[in-house]
Structures are given as structure tokens and as C-alpha cells.
C-alpha atoms as a PDB file:
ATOM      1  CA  UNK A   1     -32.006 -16.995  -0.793  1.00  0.00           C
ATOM      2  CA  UNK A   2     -28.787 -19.403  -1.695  1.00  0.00           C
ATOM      3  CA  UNK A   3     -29.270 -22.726  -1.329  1.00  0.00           C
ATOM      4  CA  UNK A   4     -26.122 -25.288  -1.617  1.00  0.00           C
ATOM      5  CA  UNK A   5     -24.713 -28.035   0.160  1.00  0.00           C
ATOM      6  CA  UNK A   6     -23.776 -27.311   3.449  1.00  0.00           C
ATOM      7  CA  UNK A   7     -19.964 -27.128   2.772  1.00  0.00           C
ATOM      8  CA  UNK A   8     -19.999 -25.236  -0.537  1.00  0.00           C
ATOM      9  CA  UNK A   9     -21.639 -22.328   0.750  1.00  0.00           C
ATOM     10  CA  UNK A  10     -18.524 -19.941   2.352  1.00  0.00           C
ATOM     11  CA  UNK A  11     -17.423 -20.341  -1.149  1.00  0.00           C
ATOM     12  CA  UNK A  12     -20.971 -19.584  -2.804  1.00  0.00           C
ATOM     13  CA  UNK A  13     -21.365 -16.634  -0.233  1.00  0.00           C
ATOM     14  CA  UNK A  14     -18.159 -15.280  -1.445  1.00  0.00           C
ATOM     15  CA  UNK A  15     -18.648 -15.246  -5.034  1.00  0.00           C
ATOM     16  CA  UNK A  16     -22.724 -13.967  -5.063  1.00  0.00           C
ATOM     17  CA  UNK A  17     -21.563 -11.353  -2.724  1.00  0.00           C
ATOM     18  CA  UNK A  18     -18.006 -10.266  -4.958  1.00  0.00           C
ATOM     19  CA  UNK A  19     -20.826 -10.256  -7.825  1.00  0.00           C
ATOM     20  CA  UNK A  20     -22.804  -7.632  -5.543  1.00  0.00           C
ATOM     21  CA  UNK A  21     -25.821  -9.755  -4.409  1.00  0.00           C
ATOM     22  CA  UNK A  22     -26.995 -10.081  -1.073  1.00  0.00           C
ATOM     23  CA  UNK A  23     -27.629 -13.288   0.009  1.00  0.00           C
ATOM     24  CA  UNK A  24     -28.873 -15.538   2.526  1.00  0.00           C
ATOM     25  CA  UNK A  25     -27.795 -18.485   3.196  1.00  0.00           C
ATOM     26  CA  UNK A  26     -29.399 -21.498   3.477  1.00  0.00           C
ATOM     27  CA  UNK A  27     -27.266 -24.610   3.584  1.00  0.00           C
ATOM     28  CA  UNK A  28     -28.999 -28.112   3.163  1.00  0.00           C
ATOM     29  CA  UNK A  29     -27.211 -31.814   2.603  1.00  0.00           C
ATOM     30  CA  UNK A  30     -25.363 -31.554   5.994  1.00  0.00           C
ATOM     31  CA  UNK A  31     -22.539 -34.441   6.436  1.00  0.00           C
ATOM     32  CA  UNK A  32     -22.594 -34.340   9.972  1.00  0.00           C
ATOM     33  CA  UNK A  33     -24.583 -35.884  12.969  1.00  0.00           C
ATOM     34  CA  UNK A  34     -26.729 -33.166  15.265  1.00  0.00           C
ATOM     35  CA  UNK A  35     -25.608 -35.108  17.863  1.00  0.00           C
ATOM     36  CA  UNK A  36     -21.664 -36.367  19.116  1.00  0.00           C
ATOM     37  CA  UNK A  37     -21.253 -40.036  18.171  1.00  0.00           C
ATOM     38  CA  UNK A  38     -17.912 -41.505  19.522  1.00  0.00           C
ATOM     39  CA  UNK A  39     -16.823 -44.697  17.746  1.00  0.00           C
ATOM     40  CA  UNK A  40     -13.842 -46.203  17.859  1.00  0.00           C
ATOM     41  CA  UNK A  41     -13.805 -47.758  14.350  1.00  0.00           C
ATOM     42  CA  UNK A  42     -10.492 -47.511  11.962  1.00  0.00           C
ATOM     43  CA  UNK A  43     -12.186 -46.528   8.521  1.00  0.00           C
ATOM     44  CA  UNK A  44      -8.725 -45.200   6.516  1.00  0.00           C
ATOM     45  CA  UNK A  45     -10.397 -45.091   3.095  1.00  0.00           C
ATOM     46  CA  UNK A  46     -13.302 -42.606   4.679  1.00  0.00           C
ATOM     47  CA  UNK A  47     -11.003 -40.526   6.758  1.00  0.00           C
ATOM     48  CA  UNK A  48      -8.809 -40.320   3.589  1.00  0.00           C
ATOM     49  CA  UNK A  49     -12.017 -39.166   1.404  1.00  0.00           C
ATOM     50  CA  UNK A  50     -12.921 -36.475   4.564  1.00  0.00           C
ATOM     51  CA  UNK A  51      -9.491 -34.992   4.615  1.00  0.00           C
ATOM     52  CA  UNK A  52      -9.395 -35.278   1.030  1.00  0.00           C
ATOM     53  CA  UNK A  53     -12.583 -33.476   0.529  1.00  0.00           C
ATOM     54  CA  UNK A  54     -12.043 -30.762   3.321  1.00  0.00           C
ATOM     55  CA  UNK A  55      -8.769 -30.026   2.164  1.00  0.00           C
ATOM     56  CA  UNK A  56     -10.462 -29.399  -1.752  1.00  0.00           C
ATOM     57  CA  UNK A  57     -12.606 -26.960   0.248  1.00  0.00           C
ATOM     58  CA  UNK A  58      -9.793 -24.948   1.863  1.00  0.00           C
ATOM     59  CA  UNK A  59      -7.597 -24.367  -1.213  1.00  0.00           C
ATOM     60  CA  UNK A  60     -11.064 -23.933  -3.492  1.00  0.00           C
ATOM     61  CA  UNK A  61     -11.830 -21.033  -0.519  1.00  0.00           C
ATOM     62  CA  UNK A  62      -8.102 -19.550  -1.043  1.00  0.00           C
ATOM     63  CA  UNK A  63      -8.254 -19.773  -4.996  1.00  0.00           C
ATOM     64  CA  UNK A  64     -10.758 -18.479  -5.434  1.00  0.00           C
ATOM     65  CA  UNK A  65      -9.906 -15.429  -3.094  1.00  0.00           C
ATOM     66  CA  UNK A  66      -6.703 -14.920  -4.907  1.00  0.00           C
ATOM     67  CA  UNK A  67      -8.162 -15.296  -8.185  1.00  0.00           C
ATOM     68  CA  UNK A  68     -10.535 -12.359  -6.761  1.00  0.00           C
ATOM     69  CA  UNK A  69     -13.939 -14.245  -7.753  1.00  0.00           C
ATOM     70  CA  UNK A  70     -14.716 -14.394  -3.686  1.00  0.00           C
ATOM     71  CA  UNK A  71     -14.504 -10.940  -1.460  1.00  0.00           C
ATOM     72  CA  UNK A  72     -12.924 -12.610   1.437  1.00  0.00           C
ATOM     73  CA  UNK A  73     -10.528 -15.640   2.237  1.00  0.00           C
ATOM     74  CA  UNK A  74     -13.649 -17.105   4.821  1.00  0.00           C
ATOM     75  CA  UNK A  75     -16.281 -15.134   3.843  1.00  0.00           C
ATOM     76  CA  UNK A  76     -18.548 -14.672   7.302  1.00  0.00           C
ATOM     77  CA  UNK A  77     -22.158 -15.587   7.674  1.00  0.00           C
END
């Protein structure tokens, strides 16, 4: 059983299963809403700190892919 933060685990998946483990995931700390919310507020400094930490995410996934310490780009549920 893995357990991480919702948007660390493709990148956990990838390296427990390059290490030969099988795993399961189970992500926890979600950052999102189980429901849509629609607001129309202009919040710069948190959209900046969203992209910024999505976009530490994506090249994180790709590193470590090319650095071959994850077995796939995205690895899949």
C-alpha cells in the first residue's frame, strides 16, 4: 500500500514500481473540491503558486523518467 499526497503519487508509482514493487495506490491530502465551484475571483499570487507547483510536477515526472528512476513518463494507475 503507498500512501502520498495526492499529486506526488504518478511519480511515487513510478519509482516503487522501476524498483520492482507492486504497489497500490492510495493518495490522501487532495487539493481539490469533490464538487465544481465557479468563482469569479482574480487571485494572481495563488494561480501563480498552482501553475508553479503543477508545472514542478510535470518536469519532476519527465526527470525522473529520463534519469530512469521512474518506468514510464505518466506512469498509469
Amino acid at each position: 500500500l503507498l500512501v502520498t499526497s495526492a499529486r506526488h503519487m504518478p511519480r511515487s508509482v513510478g519509482c516503487f514500481r522501476k524498483a520492482g514493487w507492486t504497489v497500490v495506490p492510495w493518495p490522501v491530502d487532495y487539493e481539490t473540491t469533490p464538487t465544481l465551484i465557479f468563482d469569479i475571483a482574480v487571485d494572481m499570487l495563488g494561480n501563480l503558486q498552482d501553475l508553479n507547483d503543477a508545472a514542478h510536477e510535470w518536469v519532476g515526472l519527465f526527470a525522473y523518467w529520463l534519469l530512469g528512476y521512474s518506468d514510464a513518463p505518466y506512469p498509469a494507475p
